[in-house]
N, C-alpha and C. Protein backbone atom coordinates (compact mmCIF):
# COMPACT_ATOMS: atom_id res chain seq x y z
N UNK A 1 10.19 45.52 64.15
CA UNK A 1 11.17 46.57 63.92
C UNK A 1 11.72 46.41 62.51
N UNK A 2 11.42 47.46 61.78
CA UNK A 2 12.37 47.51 60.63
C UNK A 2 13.77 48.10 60.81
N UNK A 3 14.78 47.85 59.94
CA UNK A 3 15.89 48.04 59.97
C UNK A 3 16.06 49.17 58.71
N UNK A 4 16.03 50.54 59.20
CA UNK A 4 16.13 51.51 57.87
C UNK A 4 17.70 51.92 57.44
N UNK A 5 18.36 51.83 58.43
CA UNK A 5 19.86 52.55 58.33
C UNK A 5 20.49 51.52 59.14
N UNK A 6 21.95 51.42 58.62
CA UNK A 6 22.94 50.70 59.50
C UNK A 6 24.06 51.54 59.79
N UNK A 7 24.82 51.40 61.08
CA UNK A 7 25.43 52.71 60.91
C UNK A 7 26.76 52.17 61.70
N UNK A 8 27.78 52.25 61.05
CA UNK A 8 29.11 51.36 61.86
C UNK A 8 29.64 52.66 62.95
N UNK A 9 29.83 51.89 64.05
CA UNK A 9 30.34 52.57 65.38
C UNK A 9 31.56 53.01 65.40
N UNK A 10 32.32 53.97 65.63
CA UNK A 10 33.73 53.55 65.39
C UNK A 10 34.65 54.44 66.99
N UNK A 11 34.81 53.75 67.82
CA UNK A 11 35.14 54.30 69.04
C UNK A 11 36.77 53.58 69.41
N UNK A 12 37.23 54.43 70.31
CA UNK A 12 38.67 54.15 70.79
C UNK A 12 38.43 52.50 71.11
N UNK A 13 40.04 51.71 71.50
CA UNK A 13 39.51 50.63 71.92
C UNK A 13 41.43 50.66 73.03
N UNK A 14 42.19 50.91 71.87
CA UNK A 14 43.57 49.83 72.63
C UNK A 14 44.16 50.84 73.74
N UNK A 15 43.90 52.12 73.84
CA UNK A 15 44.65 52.64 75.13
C UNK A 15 43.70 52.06 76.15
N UNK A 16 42.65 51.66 75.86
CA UNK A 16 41.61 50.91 77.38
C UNK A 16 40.85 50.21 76.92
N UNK A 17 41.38 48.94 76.52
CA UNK A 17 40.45 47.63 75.89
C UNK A 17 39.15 47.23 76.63
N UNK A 18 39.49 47.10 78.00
CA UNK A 18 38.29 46.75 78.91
C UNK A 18 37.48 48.06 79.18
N UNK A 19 38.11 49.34 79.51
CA UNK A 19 36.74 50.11 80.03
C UNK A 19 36.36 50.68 78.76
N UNK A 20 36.98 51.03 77.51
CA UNK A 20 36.66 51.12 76.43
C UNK A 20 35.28 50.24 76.04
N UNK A 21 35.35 49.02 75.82
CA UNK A 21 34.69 48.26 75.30
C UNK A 21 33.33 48.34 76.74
N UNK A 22 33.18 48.43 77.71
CA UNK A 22 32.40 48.76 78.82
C UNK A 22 31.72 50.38 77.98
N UNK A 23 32.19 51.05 78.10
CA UNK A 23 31.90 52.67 77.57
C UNK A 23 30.77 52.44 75.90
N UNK A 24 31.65 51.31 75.19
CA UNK A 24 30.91 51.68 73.67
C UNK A 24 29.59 50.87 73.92
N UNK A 25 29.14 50.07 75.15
CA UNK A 25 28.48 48.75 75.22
C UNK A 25 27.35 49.76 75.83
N UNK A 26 27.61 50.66 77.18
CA UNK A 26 26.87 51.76 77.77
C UNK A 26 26.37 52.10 76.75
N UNK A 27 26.74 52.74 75.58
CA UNK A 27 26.71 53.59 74.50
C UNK A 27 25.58 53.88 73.27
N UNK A 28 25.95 52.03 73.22
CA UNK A 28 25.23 51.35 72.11
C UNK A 28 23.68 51.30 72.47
N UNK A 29 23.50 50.76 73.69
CA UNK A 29 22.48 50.04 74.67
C UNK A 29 21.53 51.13 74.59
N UNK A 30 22.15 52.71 74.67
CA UNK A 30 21.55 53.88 75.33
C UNK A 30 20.92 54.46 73.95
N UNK A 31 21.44 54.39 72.60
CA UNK A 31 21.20 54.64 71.32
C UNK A 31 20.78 53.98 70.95
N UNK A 32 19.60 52.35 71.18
CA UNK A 32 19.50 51.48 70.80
C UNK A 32 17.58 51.97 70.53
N UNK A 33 17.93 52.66 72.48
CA UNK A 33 16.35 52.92 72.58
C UNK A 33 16.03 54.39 72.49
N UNK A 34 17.13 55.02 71.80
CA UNK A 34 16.92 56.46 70.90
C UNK A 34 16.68 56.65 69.36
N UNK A 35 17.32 55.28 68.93
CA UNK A 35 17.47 54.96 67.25
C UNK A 35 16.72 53.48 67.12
N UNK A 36 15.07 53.39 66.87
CA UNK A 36 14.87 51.99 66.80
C UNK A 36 15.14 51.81 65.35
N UNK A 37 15.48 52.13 64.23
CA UNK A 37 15.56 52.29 63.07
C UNK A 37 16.72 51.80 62.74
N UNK A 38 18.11 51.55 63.55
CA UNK A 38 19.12 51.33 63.40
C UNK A 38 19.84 50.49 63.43
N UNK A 39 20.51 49.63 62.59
CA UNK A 39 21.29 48.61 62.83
C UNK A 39 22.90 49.09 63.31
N UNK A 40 23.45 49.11 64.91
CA UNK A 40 24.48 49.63 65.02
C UNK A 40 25.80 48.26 64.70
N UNK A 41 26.50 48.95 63.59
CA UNK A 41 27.73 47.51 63.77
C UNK A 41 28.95 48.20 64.66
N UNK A 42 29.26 47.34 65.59
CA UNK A 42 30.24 47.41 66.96
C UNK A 42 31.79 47.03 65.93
N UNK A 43 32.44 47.55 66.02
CA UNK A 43 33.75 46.45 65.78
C UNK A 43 34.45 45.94 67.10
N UNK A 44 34.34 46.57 68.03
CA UNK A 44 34.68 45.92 69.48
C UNK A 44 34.00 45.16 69.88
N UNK A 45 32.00 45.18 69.67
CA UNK A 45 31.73 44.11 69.55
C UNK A 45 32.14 42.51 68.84
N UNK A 46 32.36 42.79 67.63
CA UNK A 46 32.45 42.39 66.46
C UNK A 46 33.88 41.31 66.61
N UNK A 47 35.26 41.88 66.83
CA UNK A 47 36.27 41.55 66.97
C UNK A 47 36.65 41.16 68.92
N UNK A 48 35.69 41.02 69.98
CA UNK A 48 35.95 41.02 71.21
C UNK A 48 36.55 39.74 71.47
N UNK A 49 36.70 38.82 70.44
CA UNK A 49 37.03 37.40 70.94
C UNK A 49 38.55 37.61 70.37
N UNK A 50 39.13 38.17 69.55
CA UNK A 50 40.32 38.29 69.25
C UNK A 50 41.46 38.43 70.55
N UNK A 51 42.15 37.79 70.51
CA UNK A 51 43.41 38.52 71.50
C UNK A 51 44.69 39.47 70.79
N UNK A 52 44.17 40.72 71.90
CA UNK A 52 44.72 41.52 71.30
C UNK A 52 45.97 42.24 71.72
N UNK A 53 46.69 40.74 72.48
CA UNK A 53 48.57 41.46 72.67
C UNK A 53 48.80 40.48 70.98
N UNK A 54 48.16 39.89 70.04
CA UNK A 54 48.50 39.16 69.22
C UNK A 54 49.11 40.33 68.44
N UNK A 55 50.56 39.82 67.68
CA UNK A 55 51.24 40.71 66.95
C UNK A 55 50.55 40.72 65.60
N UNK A 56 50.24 41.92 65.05
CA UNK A 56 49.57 41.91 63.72
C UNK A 56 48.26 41.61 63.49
N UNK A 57 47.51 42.03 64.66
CA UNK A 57 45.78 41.90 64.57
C UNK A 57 45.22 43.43 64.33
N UNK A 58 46.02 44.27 64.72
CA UNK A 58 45.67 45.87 64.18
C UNK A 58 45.39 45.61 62.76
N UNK A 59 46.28 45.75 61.72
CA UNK A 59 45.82 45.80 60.66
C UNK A 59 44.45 44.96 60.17
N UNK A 60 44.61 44.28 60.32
CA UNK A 60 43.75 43.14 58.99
C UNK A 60 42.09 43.21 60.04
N UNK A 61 42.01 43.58 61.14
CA UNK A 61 40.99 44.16 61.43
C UNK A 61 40.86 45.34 61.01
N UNK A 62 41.27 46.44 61.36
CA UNK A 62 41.44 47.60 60.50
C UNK A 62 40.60 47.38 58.71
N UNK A 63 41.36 47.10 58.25
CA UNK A 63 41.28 46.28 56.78
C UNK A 63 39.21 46.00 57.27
N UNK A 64 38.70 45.14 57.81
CA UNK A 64 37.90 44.29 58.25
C UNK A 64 36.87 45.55 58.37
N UNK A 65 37.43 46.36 58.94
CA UNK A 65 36.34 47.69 59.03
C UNK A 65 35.73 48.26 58.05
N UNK A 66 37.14 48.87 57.39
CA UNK A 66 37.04 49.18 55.74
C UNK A 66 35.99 48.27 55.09
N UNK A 67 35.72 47.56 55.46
CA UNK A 67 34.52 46.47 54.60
C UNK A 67 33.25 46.75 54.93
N UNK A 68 33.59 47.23 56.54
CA UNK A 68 32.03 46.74 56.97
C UNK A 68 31.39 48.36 56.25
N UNK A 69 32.53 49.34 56.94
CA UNK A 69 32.08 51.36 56.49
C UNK A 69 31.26 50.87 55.51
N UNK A 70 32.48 50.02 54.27
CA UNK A 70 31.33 49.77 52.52
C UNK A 70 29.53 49.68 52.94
N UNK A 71 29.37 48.82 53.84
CA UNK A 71 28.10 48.42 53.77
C UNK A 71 27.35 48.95 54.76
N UNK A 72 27.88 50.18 55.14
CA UNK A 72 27.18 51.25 55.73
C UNK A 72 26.58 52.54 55.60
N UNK A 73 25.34 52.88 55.68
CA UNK A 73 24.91 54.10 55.55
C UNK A 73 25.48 55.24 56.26
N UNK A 74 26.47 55.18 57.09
CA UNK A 74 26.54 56.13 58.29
C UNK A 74 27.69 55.51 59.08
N UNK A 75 28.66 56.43 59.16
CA UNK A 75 29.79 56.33 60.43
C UNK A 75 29.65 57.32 60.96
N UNK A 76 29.45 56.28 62.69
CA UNK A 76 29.50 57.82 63.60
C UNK A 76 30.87 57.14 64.74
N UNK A 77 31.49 58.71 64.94
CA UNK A 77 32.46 59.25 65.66
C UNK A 77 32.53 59.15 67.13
N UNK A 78 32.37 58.14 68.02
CA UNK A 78 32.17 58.07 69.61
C UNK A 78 33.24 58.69 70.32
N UNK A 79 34.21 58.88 69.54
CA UNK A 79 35.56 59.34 70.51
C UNK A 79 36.81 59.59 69.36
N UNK A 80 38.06 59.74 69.77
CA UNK A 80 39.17 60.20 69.21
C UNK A 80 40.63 58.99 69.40
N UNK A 81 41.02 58.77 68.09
CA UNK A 81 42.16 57.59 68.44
C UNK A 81 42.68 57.70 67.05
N UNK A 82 43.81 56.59 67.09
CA UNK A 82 44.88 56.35 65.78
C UNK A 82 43.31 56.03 65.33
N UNK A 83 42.79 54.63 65.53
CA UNK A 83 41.80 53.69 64.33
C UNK A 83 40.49 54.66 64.01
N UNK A 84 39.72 55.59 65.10
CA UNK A 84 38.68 56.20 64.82
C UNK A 84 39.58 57.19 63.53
N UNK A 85 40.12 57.68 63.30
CA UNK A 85 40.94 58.94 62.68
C UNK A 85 41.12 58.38 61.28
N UNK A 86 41.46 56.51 61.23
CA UNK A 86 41.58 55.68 59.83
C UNK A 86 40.60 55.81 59.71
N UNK A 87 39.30 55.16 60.29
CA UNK A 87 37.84 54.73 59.83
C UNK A 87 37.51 56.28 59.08
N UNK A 88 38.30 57.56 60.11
CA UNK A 88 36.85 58.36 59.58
C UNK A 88 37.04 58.40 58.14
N UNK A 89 39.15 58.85 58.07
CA UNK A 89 39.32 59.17 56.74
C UNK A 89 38.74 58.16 55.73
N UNK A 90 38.94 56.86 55.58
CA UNK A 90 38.21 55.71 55.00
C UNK A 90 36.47 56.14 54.53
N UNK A 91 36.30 56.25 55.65
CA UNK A 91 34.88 56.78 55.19
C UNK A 91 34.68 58.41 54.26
N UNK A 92 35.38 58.73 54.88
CA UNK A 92 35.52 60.15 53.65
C UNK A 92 35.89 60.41 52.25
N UNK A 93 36.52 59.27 51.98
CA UNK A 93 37.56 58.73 50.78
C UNK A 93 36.26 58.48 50.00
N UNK A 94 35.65 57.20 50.44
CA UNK A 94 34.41 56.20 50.09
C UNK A 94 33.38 57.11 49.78
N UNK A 95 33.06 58.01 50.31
CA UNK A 95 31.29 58.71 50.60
C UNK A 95 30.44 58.64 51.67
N UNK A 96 30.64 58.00 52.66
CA UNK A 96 30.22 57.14 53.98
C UNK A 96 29.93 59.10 54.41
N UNK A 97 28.47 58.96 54.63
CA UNK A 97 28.44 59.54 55.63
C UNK A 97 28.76 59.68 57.16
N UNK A 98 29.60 60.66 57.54
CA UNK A 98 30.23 61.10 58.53
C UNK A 98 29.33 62.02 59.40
N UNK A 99 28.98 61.43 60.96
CA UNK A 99 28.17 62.10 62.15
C UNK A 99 29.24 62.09 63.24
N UNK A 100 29.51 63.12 63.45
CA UNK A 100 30.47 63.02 64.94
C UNK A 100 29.40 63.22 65.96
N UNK A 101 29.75 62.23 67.19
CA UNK A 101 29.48 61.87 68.29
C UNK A 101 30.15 62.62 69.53
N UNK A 102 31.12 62.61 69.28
CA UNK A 102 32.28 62.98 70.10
C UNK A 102 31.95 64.42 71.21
């Protein structure tokens, strides 16, 4: 498998941490064997070991995203939230191509 495109995920997470993160995992799995071309980056994957009643882990993950969009060909849109709504604008700012999912 080559890896032609990488494409950062960017889906709800904190109104439903657990079935959220269940939903983007369905998601990923199902686009995995629709897109073999694709490197998908999770940030719920990515950040799942964090605890997240910790005060002040929104941002600097947030922040953490903003890095990864940089080194992405492609943000796509799985759903609607405060952080999907940062990422997209972030990515719009940048040049990041923008695919809604939603």
């Amino acid at each position: 498998m080559v890896i032609i495109k990488k494409v950062f995920i960017s889906h709800p997470y904190s109104n439903n941490p657990e079935g959220n993160f269940k939903k983007v995992d369905k998601l990923i799995r199902k686009l995995r064997t629709q897109y073999h071309d694709v490197l998908f980056i999770s940030p719920l994957h990515l950040f799942s070991y964090f605890d997240k009643e910790e005060d002040g882990f929104r941002q600097p993950i947030l922040n953490f995203c903003f890095s990864l969009i940089d080194e992405c060909d492609e943000i796509w849109i799985l759903g609607l939230s405060d952080g999907c709504i940062a990422e997209r604008n972030y990515a719009k700012e940048v040049g990041t191509k923008i695919v809604w999912k939603v």
